[in-house]
C-alpha atoms as a PDB file:
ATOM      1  CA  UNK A   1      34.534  17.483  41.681  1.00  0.00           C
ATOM      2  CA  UNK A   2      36.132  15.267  38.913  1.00  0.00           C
ATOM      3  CA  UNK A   3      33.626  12.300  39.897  1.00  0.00           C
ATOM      4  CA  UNK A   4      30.379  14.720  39.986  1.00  0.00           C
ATOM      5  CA  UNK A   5      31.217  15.730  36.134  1.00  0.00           C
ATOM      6  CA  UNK A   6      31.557  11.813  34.974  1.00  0.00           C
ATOM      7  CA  UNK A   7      28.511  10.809  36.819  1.00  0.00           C
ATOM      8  CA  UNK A   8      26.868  13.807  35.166  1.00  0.00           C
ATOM      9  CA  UNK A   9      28.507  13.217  32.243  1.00  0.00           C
ATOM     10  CA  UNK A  10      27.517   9.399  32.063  1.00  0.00           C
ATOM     11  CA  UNK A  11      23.476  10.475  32.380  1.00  0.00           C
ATOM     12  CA  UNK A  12      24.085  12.738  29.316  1.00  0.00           C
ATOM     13  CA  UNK A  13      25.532  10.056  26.943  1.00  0.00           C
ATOM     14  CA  UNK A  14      22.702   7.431  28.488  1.00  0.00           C
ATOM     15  CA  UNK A  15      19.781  10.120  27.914  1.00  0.00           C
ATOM     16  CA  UNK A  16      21.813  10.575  24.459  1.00  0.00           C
ATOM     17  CA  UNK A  17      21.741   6.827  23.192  1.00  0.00           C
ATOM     18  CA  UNK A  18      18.454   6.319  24.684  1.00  0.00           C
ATOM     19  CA  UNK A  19      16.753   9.470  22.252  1.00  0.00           C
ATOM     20  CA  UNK A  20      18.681   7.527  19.363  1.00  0.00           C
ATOM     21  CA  UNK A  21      17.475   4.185  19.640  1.00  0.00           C
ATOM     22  CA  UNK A  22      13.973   5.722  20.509  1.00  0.00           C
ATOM     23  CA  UNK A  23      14.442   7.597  17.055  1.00  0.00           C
ATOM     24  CA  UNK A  24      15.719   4.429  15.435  1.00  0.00           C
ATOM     25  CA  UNK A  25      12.838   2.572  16.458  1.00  0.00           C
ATOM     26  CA  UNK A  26      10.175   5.416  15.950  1.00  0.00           C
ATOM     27  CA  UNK A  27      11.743   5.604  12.133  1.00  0.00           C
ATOM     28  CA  UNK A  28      11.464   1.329  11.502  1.00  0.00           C
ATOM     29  CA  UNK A  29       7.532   1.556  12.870  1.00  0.00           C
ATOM     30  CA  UNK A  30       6.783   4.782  10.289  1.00  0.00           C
ATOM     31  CA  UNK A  31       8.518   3.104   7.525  1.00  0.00           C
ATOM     32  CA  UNK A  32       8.363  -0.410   5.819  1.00  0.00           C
ATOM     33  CA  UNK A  33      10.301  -2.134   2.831  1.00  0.00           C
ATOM     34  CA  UNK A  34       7.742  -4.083   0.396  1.00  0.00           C
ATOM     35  CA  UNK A  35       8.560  -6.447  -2.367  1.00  0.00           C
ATOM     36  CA  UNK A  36       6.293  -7.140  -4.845  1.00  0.00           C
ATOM     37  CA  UNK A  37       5.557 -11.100  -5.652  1.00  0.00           C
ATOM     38  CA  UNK A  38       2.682 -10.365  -8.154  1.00  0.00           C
ATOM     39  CA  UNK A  39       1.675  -9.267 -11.524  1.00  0.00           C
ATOM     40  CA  UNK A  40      -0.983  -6.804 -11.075  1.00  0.00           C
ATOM     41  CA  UNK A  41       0.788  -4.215 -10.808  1.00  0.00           C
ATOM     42  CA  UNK A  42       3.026  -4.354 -13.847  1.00  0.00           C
ATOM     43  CA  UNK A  43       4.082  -2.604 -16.234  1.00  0.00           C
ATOM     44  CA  UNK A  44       4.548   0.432 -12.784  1.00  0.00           C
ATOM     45  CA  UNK A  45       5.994  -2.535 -10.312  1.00  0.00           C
ATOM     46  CA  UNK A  46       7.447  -5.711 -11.106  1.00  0.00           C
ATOM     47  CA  UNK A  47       7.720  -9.253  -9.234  1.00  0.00           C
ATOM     48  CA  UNK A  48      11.102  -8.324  -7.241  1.00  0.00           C
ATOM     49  CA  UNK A  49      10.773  -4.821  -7.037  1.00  0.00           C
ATOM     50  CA  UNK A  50      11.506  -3.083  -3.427  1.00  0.00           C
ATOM     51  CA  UNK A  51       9.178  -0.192  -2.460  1.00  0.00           C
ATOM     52  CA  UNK A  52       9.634   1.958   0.744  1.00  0.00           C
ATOM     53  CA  UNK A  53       6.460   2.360   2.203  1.00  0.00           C
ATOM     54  CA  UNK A  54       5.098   4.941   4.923  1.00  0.00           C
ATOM     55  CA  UNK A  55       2.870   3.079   7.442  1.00  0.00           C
ATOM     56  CA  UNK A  56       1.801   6.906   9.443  1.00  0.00           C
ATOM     57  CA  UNK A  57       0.784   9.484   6.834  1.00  0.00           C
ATOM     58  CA  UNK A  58      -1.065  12.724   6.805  1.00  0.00           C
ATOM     59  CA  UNK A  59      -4.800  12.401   5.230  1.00  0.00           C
ATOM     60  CA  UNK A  60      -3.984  14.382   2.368  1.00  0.00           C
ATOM     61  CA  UNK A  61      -1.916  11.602   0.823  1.00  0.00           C
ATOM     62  CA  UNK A  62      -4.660   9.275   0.560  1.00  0.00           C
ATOM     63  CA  UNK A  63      -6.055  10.619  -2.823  1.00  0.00           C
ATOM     64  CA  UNK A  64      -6.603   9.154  -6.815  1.00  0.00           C
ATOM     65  CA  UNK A  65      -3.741   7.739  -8.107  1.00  0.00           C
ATOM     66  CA  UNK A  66      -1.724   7.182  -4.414  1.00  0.00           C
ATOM     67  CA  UNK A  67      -0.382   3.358  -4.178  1.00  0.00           C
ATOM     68  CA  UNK A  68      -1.545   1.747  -0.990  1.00  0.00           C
ATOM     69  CA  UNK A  69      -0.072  -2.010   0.203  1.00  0.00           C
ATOM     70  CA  UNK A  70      -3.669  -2.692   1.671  1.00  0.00           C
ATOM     71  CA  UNK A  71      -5.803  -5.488   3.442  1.00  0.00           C
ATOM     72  CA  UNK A  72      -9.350  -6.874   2.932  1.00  0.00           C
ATOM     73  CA  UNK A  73     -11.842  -6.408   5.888  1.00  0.00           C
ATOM     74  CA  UNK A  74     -12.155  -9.795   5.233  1.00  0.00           C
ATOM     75  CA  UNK A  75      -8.664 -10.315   6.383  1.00  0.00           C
ATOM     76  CA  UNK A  76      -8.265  -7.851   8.999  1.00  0.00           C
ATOM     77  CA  UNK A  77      -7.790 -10.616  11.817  1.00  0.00           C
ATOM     78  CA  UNK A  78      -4.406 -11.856   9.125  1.00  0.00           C
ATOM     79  CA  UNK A  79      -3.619  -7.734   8.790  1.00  0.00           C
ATOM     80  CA  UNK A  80      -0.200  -8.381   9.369  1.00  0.00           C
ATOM     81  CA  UNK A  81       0.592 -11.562   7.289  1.00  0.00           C
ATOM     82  CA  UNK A  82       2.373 -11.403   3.989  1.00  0.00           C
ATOM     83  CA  UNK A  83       0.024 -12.943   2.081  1.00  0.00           C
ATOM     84  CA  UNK A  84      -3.099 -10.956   3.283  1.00  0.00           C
ATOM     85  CA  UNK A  85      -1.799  -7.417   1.477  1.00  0.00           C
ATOM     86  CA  UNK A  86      -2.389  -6.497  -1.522  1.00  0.00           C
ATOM     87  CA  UNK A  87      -0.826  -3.595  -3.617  1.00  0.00           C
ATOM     88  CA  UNK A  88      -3.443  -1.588  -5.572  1.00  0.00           C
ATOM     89  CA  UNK A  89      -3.934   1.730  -6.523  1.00  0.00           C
ATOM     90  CA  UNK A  90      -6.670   4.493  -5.372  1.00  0.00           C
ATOM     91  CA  UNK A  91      -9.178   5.020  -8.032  1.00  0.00           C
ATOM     92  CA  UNK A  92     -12.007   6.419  -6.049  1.00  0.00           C
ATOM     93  CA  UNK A  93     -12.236   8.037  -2.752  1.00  0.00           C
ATOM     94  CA  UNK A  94     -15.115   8.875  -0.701  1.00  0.00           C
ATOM     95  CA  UNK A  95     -18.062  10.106  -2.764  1.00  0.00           C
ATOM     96  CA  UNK A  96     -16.404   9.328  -6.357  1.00  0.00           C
ATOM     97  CA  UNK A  97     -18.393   7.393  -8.759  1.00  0.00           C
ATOM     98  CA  UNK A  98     -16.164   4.795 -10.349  1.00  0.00           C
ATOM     99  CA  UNK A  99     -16.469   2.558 -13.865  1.00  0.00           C
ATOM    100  CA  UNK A 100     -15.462  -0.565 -14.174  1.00  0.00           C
ATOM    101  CA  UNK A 101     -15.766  -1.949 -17.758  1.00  0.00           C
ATOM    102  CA  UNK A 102     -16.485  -5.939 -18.218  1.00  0.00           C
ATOM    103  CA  UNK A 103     -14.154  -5.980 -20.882  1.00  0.00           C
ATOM    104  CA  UNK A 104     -11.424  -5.635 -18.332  1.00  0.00           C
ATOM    105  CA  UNK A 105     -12.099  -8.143 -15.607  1.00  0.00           C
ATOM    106  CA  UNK A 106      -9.540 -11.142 -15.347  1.00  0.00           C
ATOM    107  CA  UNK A 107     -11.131 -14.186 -17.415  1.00  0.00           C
ATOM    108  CA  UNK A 108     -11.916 -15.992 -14.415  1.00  0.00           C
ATOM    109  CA  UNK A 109     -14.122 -13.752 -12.643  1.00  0.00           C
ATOM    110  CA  UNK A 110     -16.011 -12.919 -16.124  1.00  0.00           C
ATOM    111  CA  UNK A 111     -18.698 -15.688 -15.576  1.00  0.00           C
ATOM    112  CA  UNK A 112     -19.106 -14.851 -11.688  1.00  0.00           C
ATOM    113  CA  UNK A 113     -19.757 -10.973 -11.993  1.00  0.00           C
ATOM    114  CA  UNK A 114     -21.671 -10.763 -15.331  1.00  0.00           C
ATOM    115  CA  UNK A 115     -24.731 -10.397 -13.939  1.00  0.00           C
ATOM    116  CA  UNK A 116     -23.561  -6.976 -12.612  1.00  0.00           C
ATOM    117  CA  UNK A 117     -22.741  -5.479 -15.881  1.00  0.00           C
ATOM    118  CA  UNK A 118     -25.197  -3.684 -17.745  1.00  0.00           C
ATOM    119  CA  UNK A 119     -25.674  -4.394 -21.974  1.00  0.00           C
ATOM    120  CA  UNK A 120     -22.817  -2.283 -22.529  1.00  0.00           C
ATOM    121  CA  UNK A 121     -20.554  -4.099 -20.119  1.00  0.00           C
ATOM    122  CA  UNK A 122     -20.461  -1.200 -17.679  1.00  0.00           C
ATOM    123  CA  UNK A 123     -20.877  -1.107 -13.833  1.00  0.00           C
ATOM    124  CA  UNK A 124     -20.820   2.211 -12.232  1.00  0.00           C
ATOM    125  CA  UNK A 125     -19.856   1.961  -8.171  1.00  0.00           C
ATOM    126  CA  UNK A 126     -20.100   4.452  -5.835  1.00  0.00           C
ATOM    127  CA  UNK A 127     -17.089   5.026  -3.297  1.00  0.00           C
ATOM    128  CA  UNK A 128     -18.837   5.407   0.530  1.00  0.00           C
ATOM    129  CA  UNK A 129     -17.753   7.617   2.848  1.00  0.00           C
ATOM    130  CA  UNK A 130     -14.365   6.615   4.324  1.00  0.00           C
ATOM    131  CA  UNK A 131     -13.849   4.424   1.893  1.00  0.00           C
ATOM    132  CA  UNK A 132     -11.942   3.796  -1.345  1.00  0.00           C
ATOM    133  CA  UNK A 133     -12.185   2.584  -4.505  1.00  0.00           C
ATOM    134  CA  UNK A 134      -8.912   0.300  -5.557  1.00  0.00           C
ATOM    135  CA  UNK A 135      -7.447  -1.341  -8.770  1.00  0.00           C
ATOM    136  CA  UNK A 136      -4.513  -3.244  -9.924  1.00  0.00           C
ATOM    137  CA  UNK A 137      -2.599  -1.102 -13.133  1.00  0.00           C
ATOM    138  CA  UNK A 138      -2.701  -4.797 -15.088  1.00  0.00           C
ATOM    139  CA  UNK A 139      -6.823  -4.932 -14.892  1.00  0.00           C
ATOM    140  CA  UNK A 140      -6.942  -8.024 -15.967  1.00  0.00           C
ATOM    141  CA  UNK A 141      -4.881  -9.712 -13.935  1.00  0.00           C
ATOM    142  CA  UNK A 142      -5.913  -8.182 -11.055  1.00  0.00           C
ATOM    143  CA  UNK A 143      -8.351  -9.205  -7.988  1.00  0.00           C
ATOM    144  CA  UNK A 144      -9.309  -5.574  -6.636  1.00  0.00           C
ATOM    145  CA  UNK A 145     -12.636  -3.372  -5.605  1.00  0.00           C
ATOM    146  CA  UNK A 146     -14.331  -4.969  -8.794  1.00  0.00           C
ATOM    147  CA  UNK A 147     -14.920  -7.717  -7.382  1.00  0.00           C
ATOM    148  CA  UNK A 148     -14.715  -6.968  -3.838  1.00  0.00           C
ATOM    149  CA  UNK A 149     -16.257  -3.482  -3.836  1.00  0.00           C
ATOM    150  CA  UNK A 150     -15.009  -0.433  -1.566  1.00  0.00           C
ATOM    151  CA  UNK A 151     -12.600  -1.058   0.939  1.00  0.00           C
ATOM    152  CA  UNK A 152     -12.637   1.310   4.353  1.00  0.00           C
ATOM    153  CA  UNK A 153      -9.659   3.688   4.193  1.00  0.00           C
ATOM    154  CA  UNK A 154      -8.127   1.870   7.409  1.00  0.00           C
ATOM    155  CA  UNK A 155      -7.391  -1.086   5.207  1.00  0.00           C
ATOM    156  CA  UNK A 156      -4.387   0.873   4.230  1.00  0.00           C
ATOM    157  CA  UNK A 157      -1.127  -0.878   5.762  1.00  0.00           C
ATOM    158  CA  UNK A 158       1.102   1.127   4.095  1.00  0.00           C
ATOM    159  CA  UNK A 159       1.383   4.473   0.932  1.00  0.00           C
ATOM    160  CA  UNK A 160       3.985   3.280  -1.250  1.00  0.00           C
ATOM    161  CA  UNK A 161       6.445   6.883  -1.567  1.00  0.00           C
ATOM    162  CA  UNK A 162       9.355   4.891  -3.462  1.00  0.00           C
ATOM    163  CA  UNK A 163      10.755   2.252  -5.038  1.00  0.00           C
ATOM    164  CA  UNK A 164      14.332   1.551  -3.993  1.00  0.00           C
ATOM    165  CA  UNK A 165      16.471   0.532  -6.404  1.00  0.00           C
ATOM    166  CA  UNK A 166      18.314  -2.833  -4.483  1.00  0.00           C
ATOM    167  CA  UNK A 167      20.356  -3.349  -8.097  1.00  0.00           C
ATOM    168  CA  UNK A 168      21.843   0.301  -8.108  1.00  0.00           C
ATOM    169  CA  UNK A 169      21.382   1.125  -4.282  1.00  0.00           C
ATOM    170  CA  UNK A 170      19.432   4.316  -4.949  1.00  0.00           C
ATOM    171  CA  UNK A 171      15.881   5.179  -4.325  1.00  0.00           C
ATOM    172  CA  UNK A 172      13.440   6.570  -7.009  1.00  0.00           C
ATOM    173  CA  UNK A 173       9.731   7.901  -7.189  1.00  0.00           C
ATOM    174  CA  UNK A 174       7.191   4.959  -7.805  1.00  0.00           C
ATOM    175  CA  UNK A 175       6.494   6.580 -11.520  1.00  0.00           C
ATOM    176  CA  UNK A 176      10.282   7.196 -12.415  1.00  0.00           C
ATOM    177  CA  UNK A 177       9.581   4.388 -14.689  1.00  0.00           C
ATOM    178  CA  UNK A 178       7.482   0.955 -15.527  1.00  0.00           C
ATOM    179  CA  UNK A 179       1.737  -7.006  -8.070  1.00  0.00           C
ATOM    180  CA  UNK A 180      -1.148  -7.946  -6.617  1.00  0.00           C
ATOM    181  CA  UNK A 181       0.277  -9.904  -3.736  1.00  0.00           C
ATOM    182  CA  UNK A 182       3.765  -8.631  -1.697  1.00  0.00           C
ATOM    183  CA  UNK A 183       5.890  -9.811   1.361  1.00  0.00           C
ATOM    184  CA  UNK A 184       6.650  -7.006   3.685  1.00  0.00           C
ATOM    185  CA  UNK A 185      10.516  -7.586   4.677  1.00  0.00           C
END
């Protein structure tokens, strides 16, 4: 009788640690840390900051203003190297007619897209459907849908939902207070 409860007993505490590490793992593929190695984000993220990102989210997160750590088209075959996201934020969603002033563009990419401005130095885009409209906070500094246009709404890698504080070991909201490129850790 003694032996039937540890043999019972021994598929319980198995089952047990095999539900944790499943849990454990499930929780490391939903979440990823990001630190930012770029400027066009600032003054909201700085080179060095650490953001917790969600990599599964509900539709209804993906809306103006939500910070996405996102990938090109372009680059979709490099999806999951460092140097192929990009953190921007949502501008325009699906439908959304978006300005982008000439004024604003980074110096560089003044002579390239001038063309598309109109006399005012205006270009109006409009966001597709299932698609979205992104920008760096530090506009001129920043490589983003103004020059490459919409980007499909599976281009997100990750919604940025914090920034975690690595100095002070807490984490805060990413606009508790003030990159293009980042390196997912």
């Amino acid at each position: 009788m003694l032996s039937y409860l540890f043999e019972h007993q021994s598929v319980d505490v198995l089952l047990v640690l095999v539900l944790c590490v499943s849990l454990i793992l499930g929780i490391r593929r939903m979440l990823v840390t990001i630190l930012v190695v770029g400027g066009s984000m600032l003054p909201e993220f700085h080179p060095g900051d650490r953001l917790l990102g969600l990599r599964l989210w509900p539709k209804r997160i993906i809306q103006k203003g939500t910070i996405g750590a996102v990938f090109r088209e372009s680059e979709a075959k490099d999806r999951f190297a460092d140097e192929s996201l990009r953190l921007k934020r949502i501008v325009g969603v699906s439908g959304d007619s978006v300005i982008s002033w000439f004024q604003d563009l980074p110096e560089h990419l003044k002579p390239t897209l001038s063309k598309y401005y109109d006399s005012q130095g205006k270009r109006i885009f409009t966001v597709p459907k299932d698609s979205l409209f992104i920008q760096g906070d530090n506009s001129k500094f920043s490589i983003d849908s103004r020059l490459w246009g919409s980007i499909s709404t599976k281009s997100i890698y990750a919604v940025v939902v914090a920034r975690i504080k690595s100095d002070a070991n807490w984490i805060s909201s990413p606009n508790d207070d003030t990159g293009s490129g980042l390196r997912k850790n």
